[in-house]
Protein backbone atom coordinates (compact mmCIF):
# COMPACT_ATOMS: atom_id res chain seq x y z
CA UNK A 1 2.03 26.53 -11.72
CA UNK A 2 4.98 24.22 -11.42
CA UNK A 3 4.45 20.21 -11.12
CA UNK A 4 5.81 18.47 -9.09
CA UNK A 5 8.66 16.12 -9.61
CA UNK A 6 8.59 12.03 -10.60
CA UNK A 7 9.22 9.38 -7.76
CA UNK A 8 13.02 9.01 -8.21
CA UNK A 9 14.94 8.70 -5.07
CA UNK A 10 14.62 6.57 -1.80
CA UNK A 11 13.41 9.95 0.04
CA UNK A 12 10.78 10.13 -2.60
CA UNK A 13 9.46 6.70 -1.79
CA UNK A 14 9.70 7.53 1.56
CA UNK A 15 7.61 10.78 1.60
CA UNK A 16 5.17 8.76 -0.41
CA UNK A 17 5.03 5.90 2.17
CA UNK A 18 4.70 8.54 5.53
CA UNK A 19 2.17 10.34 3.89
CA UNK A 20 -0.09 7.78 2.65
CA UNK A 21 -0.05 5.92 5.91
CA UNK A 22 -0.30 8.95 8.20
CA UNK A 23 -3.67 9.29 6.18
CA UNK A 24 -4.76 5.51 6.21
CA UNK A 25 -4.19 5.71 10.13
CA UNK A 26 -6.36 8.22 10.28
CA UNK A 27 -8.96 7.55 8.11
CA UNK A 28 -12.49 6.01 9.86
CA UNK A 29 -12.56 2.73 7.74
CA UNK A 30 -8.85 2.11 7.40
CA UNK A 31 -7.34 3.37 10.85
CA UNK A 32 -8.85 0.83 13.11
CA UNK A 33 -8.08 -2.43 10.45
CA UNK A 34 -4.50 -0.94 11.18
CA UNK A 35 -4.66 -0.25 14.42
CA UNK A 36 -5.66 -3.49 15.53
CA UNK A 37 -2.93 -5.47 13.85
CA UNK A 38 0.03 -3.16 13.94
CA UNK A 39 -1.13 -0.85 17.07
CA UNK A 40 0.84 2.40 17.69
CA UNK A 41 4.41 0.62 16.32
CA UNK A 42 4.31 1.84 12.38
CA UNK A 43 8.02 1.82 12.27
CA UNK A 44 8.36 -1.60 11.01
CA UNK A 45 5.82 -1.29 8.50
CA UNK A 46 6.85 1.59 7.08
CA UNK A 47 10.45 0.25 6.92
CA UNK A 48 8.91 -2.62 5.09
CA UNK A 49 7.17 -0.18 2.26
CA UNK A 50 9.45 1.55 1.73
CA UNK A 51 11.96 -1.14 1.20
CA UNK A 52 8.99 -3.13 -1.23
CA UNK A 53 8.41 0.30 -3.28
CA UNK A 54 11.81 1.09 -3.36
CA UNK A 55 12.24 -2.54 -4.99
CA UNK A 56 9.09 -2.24 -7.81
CA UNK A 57 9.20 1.75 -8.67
CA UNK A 58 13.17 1.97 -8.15
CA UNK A 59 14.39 -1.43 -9.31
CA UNK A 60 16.73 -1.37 -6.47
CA UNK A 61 16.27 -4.60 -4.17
CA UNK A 62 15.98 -4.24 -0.85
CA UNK A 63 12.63 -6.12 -0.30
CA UNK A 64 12.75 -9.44 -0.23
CA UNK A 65 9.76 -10.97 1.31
CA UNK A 66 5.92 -12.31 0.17
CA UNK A 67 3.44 -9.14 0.84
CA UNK A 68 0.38 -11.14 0.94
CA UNK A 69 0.49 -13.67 3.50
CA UNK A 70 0.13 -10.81 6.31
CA UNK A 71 -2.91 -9.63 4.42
CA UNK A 72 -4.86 -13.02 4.33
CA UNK A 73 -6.47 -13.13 7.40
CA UNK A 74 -7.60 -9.39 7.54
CA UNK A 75 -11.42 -8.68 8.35
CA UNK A 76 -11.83 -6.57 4.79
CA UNK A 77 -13.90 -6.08 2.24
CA UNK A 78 -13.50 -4.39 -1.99
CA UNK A 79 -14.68 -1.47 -0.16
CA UNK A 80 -11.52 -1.46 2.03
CA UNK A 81 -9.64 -1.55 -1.20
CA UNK A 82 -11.81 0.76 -3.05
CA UNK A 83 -10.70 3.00 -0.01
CA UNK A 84 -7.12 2.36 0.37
CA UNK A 85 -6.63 2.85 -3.64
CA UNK A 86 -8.52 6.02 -3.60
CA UNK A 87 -5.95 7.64 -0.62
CA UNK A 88 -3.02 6.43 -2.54
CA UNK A 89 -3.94 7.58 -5.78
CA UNK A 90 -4.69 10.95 -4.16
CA UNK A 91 -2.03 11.07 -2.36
CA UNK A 92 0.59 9.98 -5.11
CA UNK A 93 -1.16 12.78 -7.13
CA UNK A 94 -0.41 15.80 -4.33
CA UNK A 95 3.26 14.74 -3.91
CA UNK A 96 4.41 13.52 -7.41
CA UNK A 97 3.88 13.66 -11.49
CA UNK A 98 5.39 12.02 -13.89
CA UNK A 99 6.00 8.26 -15.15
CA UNK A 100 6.77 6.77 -11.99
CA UNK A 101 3.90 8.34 -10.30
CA UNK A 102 1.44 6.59 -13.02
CA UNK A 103 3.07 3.20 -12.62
CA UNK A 104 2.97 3.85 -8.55
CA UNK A 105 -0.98 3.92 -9.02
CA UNK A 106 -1.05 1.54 -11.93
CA UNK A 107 0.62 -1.25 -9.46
CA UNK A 108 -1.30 -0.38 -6.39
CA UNK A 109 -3.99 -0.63 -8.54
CA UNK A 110 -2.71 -4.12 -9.65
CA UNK A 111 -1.72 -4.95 -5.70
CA UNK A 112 -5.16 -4.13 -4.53
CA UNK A 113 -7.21 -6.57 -6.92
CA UNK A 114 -5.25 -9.13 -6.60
CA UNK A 115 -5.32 -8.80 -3.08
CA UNK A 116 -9.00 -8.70 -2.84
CA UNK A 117 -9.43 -11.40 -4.56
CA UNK A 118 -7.07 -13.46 -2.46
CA UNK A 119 -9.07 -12.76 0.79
CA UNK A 120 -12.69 -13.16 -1.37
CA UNK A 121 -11.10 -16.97 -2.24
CA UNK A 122 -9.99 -17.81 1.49
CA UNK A 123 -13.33 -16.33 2.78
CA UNK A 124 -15.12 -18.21 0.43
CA UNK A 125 -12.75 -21.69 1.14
CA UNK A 126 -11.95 -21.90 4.56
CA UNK A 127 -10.88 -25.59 4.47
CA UNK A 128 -8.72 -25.28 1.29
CA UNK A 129 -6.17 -23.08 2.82
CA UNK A 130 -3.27 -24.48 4.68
């Protein structure tokens, strides 16, 4: 059985990106979190990850912006994370193998906690957050 190849190349990211989110949009507790803030227009977002995975798994720059602030506000939960990490790390695992695949999943991983426990702290502190 062959394996398939690392993450290497913008049109890897890319693949990775279109595929993940074509499965978050239509999965029952991700979709409508989505679909409420972004609607039908993905194109921007997806230009934005794959510009911000292109930056951490490629090391070539293109992102330049702060990926939580667009996050704070969201009406989730750890098992919206729990969910989202489980789709990417399934979905890194169908398209890729190799040492940039682990360190995709490794830093979504990371992403996702800290993340959580962003949104857990404003929740939690409503006044304290300007």
């Amino acid at each position: 059985m062959q394996k398939n190849h690392d993450i290497l190349t913008l049109a890897d990211i890319k693949l990775l990106v279109n595929t993940f989110y074509k499965t978050v949009a239509g999965n029952a507790m991700l979709g409508p979190v989505f679909k409420a803030r972004i609607g039908d227009n993905w194109q921007p977002h997806l230009e934005k990850m794959y510009t911000f995975w292109q930056t951490v798994l490629l090391e070539e720059y293109t992102y330049f912006g702060r990926p939580f602030p667009p996050h704070a506000q969201l009406p989730v939960g750890a098992e919206h994370f729990d969910e989202w990490l489980n789709l990417f790390t399934q979905t890194v695992d169908e398209l890729f193998d190799g040492d940039k695949a682990t360190e995709a999943k490794w830093r979504a991983g990371k992403m996702a906690q800290m993340f959580q426990h962003k949104i857990a702290y404003i929740k939690a502190n409503p006044l304290n957050i300007q």
